[in-house]
N, C-alpha and C. Protein backbone atom coordinates (compact mmCIF):
# COMPACT_ATOMS: atom_id res chain seq x y z
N UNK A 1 18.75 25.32 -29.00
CA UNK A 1 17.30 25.31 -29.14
C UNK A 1 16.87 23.98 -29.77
N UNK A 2 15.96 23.59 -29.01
CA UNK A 2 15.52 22.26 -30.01
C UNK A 2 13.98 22.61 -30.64
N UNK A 3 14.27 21.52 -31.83
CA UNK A 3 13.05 22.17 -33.57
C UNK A 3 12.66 21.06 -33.06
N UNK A 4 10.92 20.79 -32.69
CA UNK A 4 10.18 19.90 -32.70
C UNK A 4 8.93 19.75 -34.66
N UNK A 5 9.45 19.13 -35.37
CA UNK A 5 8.68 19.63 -36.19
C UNK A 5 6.89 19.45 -36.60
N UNK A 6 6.17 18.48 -35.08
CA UNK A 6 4.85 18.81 -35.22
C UNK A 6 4.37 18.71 -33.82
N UNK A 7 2.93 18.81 -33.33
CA UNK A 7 2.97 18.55 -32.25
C UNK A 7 2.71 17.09 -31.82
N UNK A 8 3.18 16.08 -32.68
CA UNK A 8 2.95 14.69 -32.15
C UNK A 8 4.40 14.45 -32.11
N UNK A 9 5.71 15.13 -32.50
CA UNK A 9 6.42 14.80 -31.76
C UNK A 9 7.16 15.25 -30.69
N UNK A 10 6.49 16.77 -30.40
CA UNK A 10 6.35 16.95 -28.76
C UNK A 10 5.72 15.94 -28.23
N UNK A 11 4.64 15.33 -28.52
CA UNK A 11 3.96 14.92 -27.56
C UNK A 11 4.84 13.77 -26.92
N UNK A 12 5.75 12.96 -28.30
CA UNK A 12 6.83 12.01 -27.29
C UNK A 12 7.84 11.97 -26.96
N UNK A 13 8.13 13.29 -26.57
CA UNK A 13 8.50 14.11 -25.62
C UNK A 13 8.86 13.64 -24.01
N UNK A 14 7.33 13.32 -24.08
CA UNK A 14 6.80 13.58 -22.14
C UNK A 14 7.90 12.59 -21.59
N UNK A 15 7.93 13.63 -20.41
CA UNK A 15 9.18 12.56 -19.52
C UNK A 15 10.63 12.62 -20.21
N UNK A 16 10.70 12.61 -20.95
CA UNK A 16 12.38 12.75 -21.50
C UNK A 16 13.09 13.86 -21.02
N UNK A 17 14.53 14.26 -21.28
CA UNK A 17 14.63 15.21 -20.74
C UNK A 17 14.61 16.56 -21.30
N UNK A 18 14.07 17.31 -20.40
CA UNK A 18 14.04 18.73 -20.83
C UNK A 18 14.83 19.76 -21.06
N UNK A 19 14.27 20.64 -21.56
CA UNK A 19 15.04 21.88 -22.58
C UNK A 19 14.88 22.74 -21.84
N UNK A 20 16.11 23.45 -21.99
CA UNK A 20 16.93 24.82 -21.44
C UNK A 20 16.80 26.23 -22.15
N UNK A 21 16.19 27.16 -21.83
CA UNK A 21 16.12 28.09 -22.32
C UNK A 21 17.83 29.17 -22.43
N UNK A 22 17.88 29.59 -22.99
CA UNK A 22 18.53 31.01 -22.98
C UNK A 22 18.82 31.63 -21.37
N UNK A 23 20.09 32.30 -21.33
CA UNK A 23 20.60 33.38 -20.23
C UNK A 23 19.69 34.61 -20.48
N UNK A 24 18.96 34.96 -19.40
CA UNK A 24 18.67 36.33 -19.48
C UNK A 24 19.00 37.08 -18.29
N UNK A 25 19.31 38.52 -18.28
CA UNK A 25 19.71 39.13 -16.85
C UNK A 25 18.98 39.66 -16.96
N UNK A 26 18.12 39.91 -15.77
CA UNK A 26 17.52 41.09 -14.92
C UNK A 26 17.53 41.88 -14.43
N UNK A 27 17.33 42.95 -14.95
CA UNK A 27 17.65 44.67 -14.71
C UNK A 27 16.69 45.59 -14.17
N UNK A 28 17.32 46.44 -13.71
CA UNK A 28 16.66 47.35 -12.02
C UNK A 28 15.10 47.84 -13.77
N UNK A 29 15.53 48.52 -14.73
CA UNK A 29 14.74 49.23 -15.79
C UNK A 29 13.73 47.86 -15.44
N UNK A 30 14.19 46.84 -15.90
CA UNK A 30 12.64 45.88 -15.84
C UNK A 30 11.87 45.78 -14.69
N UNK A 31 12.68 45.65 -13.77
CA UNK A 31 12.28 45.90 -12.84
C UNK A 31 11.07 47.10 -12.20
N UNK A 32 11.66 48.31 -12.83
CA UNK A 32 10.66 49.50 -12.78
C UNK A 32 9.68 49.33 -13.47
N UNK A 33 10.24 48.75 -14.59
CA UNK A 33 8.41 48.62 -15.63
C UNK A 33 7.75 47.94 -15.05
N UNK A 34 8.19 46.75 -14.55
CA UNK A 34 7.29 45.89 -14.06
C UNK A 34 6.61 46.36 -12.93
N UNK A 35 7.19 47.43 -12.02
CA UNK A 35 6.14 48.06 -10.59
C UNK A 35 5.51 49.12 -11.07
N UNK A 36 5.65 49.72 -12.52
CA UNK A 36 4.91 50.85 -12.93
C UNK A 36 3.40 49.99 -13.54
N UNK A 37 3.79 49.04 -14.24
CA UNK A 37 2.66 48.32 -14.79
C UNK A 37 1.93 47.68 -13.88
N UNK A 38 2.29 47.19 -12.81
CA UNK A 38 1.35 46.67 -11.75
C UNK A 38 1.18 47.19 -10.39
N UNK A 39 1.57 48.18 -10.24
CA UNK A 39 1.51 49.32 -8.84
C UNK A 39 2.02 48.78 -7.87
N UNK A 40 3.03 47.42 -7.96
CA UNK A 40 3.78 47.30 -6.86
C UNK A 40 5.10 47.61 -6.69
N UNK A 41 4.97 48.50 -6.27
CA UNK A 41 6.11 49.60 -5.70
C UNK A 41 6.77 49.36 -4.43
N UNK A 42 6.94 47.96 -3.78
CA UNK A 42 7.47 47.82 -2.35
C UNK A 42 8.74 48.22 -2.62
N UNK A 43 9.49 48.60 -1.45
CA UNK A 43 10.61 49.57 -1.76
C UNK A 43 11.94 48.24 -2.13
N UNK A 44 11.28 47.30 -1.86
CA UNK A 44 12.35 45.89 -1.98
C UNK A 44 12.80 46.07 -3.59
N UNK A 45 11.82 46.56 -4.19
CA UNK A 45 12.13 45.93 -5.65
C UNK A 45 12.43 47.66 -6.32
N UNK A 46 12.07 48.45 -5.52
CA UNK A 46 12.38 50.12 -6.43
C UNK A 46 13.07 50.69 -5.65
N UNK A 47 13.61 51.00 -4.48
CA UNK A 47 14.36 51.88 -3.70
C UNK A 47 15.71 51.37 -3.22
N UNK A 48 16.81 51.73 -4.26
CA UNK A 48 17.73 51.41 -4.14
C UNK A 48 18.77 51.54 -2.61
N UNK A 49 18.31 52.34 -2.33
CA UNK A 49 19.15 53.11 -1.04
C UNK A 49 18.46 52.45 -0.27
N UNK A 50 17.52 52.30 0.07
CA UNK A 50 17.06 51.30 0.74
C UNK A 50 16.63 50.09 1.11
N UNK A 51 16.69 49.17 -0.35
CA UNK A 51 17.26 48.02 -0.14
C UNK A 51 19.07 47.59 -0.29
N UNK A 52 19.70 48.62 -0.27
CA UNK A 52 20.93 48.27 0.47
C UNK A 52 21.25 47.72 1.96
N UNK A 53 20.04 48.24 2.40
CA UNK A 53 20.30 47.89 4.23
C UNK A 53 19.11 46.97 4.29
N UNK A 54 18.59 46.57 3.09
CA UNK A 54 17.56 45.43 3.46
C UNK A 54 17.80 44.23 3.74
N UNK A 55 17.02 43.26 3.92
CA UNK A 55 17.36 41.60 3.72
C UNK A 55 18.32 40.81 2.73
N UNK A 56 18.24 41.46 1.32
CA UNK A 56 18.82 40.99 0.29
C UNK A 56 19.85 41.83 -0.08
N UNK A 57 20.06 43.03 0.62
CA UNK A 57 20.97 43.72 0.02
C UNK A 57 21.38 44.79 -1.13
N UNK A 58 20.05 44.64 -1.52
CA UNK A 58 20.10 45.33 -3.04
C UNK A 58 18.25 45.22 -3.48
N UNK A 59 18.28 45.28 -4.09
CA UNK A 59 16.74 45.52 -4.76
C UNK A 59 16.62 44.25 -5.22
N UNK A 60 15.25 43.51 -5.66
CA UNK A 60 14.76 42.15 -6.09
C UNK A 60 13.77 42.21 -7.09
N UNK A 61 13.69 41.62 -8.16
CA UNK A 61 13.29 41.38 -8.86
C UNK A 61 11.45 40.77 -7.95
N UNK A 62 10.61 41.57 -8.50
CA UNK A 62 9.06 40.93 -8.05
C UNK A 62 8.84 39.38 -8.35
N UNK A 63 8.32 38.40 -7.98
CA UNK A 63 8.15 37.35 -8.14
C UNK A 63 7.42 36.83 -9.46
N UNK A 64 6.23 37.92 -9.88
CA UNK A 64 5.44 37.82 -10.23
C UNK A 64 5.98 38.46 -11.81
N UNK A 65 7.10 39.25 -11.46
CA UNK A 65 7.85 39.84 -12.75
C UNK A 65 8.85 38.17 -13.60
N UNK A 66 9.43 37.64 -12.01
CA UNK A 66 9.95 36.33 -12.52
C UNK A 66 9.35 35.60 -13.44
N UNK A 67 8.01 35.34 -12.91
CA UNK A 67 7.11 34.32 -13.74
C UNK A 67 6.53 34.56 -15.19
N UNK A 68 6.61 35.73 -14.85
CA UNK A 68 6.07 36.71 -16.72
C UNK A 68 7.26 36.24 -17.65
N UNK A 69 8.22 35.50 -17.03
CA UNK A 69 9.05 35.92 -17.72
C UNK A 69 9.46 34.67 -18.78
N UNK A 70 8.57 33.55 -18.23
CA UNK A 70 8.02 32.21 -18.55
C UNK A 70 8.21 32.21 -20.37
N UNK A 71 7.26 33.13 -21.14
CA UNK A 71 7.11 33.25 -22.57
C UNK A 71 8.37 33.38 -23.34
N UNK A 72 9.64 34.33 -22.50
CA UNK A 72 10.92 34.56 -22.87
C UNK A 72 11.48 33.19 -23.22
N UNK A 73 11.40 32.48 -21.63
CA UNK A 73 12.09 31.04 -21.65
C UNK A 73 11.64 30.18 -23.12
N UNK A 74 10.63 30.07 -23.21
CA UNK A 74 10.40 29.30 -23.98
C UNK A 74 10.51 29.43 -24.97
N UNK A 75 10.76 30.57 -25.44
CA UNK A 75 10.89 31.03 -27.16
C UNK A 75 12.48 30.68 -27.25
N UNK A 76 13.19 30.62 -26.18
CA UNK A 76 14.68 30.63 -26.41
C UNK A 76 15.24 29.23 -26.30
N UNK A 77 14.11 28.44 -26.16
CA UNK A 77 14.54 26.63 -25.71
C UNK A 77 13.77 25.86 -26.42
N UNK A 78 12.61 26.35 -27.07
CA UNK A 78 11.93 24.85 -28.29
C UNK A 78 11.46 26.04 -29.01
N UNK A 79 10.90 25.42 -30.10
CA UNK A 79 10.46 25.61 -31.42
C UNK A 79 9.54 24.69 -31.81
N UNK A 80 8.31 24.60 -32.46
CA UNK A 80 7.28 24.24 -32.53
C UNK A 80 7.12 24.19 -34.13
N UNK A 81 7.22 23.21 -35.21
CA UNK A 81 7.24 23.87 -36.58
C UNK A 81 5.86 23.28 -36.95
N UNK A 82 5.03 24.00 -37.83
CA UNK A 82 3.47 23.51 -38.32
C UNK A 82 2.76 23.81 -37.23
N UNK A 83 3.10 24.58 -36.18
CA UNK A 83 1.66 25.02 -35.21
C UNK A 83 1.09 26.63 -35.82
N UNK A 84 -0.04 26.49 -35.62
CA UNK A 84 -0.43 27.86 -36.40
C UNK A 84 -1.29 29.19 -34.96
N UNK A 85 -0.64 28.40 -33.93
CA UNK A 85 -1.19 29.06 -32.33
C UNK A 85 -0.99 28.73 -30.95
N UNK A 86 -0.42 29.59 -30.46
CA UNK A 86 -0.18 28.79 -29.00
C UNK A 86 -1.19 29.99 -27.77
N UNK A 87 -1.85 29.27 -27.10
CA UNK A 87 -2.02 30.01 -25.82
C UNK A 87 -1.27 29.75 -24.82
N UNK A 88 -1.51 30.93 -23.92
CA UNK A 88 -0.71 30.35 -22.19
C UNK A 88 -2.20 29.99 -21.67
N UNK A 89 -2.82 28.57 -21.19
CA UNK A 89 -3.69 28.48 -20.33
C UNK A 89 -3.76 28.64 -18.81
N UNK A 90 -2.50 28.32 -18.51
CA UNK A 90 -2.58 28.95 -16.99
C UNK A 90 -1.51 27.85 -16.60
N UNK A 91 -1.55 28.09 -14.89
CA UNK A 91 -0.41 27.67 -14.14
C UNK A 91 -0.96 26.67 -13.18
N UNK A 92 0.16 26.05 -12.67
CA UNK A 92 -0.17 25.42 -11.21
C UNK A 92 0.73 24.80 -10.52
N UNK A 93 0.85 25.23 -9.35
CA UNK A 93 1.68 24.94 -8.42
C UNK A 93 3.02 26.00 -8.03
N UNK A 94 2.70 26.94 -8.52
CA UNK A 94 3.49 28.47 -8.52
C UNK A 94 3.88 28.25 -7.12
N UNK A 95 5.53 28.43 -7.28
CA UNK A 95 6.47 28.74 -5.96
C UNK A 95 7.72 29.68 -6.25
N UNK A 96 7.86 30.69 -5.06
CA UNK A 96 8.69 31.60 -5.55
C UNK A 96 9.89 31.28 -4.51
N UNK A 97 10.66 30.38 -4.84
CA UNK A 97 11.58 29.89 -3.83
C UNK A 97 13.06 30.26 -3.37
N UNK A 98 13.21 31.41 -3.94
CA UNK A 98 14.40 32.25 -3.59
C UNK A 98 14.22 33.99 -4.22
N UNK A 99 15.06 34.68 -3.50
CA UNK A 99 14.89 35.96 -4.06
C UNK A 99 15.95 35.84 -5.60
N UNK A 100 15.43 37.17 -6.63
CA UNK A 100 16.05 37.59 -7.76
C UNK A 100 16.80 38.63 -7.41
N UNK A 101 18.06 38.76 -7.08
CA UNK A 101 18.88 40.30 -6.94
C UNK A 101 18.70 40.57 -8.10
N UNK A 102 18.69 42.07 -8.58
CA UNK A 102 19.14 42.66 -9.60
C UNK A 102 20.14 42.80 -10.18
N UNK A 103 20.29 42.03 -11.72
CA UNK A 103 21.70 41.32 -12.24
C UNK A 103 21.26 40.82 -12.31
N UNK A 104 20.74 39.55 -11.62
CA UNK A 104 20.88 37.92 -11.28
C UNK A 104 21.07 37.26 -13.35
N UNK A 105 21.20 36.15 -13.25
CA UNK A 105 21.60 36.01 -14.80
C UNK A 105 20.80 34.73 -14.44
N UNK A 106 18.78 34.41 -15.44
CA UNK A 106 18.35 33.38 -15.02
C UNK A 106 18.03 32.58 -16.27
N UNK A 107 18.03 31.39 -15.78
CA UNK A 107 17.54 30.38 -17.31
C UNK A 107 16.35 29.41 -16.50
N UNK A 108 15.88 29.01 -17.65
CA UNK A 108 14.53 27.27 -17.03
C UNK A 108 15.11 26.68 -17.58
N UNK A 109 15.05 25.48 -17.21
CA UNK A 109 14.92 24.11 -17.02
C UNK A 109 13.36 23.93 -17.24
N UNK A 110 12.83 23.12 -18.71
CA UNK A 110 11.73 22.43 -18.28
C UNK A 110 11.47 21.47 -18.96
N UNK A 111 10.49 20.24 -18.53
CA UNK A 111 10.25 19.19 -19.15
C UNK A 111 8.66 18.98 -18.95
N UNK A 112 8.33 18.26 -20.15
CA UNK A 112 7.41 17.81 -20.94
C UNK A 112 6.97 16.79 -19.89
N UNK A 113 5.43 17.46 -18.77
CA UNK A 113 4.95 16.18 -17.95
C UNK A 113 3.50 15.68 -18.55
N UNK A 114 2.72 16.36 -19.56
CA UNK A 114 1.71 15.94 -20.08
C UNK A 114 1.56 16.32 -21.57
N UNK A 115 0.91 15.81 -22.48
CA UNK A 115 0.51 16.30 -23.49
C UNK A 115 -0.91 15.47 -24.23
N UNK A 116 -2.23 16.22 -24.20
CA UNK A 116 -3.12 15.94 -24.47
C UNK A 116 -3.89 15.98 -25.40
N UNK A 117 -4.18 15.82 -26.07
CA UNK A 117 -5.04 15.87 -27.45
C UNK A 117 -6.40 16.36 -26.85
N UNK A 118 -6.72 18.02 -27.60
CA UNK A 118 -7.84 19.02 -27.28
C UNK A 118 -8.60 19.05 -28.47
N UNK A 119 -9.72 19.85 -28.41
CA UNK A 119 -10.38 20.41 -29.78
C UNK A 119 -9.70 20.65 -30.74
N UNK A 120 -10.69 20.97 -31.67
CA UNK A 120 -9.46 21.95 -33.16
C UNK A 120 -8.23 21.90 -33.11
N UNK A 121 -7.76 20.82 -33.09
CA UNK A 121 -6.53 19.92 -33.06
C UNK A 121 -5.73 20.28 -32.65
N UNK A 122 -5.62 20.43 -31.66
CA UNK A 122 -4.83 20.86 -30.85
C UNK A 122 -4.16 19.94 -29.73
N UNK A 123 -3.52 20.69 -29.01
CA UNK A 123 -2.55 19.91 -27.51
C UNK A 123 -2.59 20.89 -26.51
N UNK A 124 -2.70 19.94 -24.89
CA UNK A 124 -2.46 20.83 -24.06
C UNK A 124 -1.45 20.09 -23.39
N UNK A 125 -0.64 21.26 -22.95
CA UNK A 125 1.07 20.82 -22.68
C UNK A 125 1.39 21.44 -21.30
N UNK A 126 1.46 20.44 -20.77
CA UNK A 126 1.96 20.44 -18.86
C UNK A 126 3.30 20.76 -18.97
N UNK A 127 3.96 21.54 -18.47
CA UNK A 127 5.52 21.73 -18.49
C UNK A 127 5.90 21.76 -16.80
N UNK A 128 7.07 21.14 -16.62
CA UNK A 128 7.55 21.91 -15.32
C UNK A 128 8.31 22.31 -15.76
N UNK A 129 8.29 23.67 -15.06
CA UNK A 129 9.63 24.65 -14.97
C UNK A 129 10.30 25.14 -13.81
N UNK A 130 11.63 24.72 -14.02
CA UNK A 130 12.21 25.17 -13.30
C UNK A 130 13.33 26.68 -13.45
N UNK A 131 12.95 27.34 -12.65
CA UNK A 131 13.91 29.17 -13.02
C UNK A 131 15.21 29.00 -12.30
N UNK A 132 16.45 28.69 -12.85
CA UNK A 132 17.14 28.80 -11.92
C UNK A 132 17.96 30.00 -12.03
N UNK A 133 18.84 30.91 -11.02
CA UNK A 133 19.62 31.88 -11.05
C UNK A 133 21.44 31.31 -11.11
N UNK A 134 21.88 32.12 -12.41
CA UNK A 134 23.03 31.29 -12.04
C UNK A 134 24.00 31.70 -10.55
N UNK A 135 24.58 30.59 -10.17
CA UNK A 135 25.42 30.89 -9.11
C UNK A 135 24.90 30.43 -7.62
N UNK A 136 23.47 30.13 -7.99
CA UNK A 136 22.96 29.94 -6.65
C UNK A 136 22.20 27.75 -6.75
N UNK A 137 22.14 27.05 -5.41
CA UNK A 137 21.69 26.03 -5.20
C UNK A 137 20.21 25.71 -5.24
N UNK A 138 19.50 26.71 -5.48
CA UNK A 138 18.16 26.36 -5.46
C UNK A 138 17.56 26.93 -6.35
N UNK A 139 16.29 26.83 -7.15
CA UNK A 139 15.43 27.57 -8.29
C UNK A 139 15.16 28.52 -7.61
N UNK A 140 15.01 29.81 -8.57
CA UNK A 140 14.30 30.93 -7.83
C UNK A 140 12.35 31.05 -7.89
N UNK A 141 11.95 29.85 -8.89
CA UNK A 141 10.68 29.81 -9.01
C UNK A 141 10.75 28.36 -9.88
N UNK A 142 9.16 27.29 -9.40
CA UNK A 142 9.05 26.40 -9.58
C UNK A 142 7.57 26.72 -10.34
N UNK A 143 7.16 26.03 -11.33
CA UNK A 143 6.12 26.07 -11.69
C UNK A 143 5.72 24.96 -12.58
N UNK A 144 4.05 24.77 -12.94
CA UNK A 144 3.79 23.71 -13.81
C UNK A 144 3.02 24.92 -14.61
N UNK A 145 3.10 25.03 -15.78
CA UNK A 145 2.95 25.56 -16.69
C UNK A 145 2.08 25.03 -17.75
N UNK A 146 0.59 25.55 -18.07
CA UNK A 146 0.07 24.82 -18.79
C UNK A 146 -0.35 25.89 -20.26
N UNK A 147 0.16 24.92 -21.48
CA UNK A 147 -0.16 25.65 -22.99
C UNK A 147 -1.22 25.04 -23.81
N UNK A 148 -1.42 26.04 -24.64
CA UNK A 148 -2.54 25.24 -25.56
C UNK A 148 -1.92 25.53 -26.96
N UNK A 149 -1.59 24.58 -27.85
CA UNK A 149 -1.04 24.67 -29.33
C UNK A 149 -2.16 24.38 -30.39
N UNK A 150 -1.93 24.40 -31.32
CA UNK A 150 -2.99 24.53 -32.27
C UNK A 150 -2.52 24.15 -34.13
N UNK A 151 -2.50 23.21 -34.43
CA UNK A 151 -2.00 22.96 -35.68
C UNK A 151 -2.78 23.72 -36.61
């Protein structure tokens, strides 16, 4: 984990290279919470018996469950010391570029592409992230990720 201890020296940061979150695996249970909490129930991601004979073979993790999963990454790859607030402001450029089997074991990759000086002293922080699954050649989700910190 890397200790940034304010946000001016995230800010020189940008462009250098980026921080790695934590292994997390993805499990069929999260999986269910995640189609109970948002009513998507395609049988890809809940019906085991039947995504055996599917495309992927097994059941998949929702895309949209992937990306939630953004807040995890980051608590497990920087540290922020003297901020007294962070928001998630939003995203951009969301790509879901491979499926999640259930199991899959995923980490980010991300780096520091902006950091701006906001109101009430604050920063807003461009990240790309990259999700990758281990074992496989491509990210399973690409994103630019935008935060708001708050000294």
């Amino acid at each position: 984990m890397k200790i940034f201890n304010t946000l001016q020296d995230v800010q020189a940061s940008v462009g250098q290279e980026g921080v790695v979150s934590d292994w997390l695996t993805v499990t069929q249970d999260q999986i269910d919470q995640f189609a109970q909490a948002t009513g998507d129930h395609q049988w890809i991601h809940t019906d085991l018996e039947r995504a055996k004979a599917g495309p992927f073979g097994t059941t998949i993790a929702h895309g949209f469950l992937t990306l939630s999963l953004l807040p995890r990454f980051f608590a497990t790859a920087f540290k922020i010391d003297n901020v007294r607030m962070g928001v998630n402001y939003g995203l951009n450029k969301v790509r879901f570029t491979a499926p999640v089997p259930v199991g899959s074991r995923l980490r980010a990759h991300m780096t520091l592409q902006a950091c701006e000086p906001i109101d009430n002293n604050g920063m807003q922080l461009t990240w790309l992230v990259s999700v990758q699954r281990e074992g496989a050649d491509k990210p399973v989700c690409v994103a630019e990720s935008l935060t708001r910190l708050y000294a």
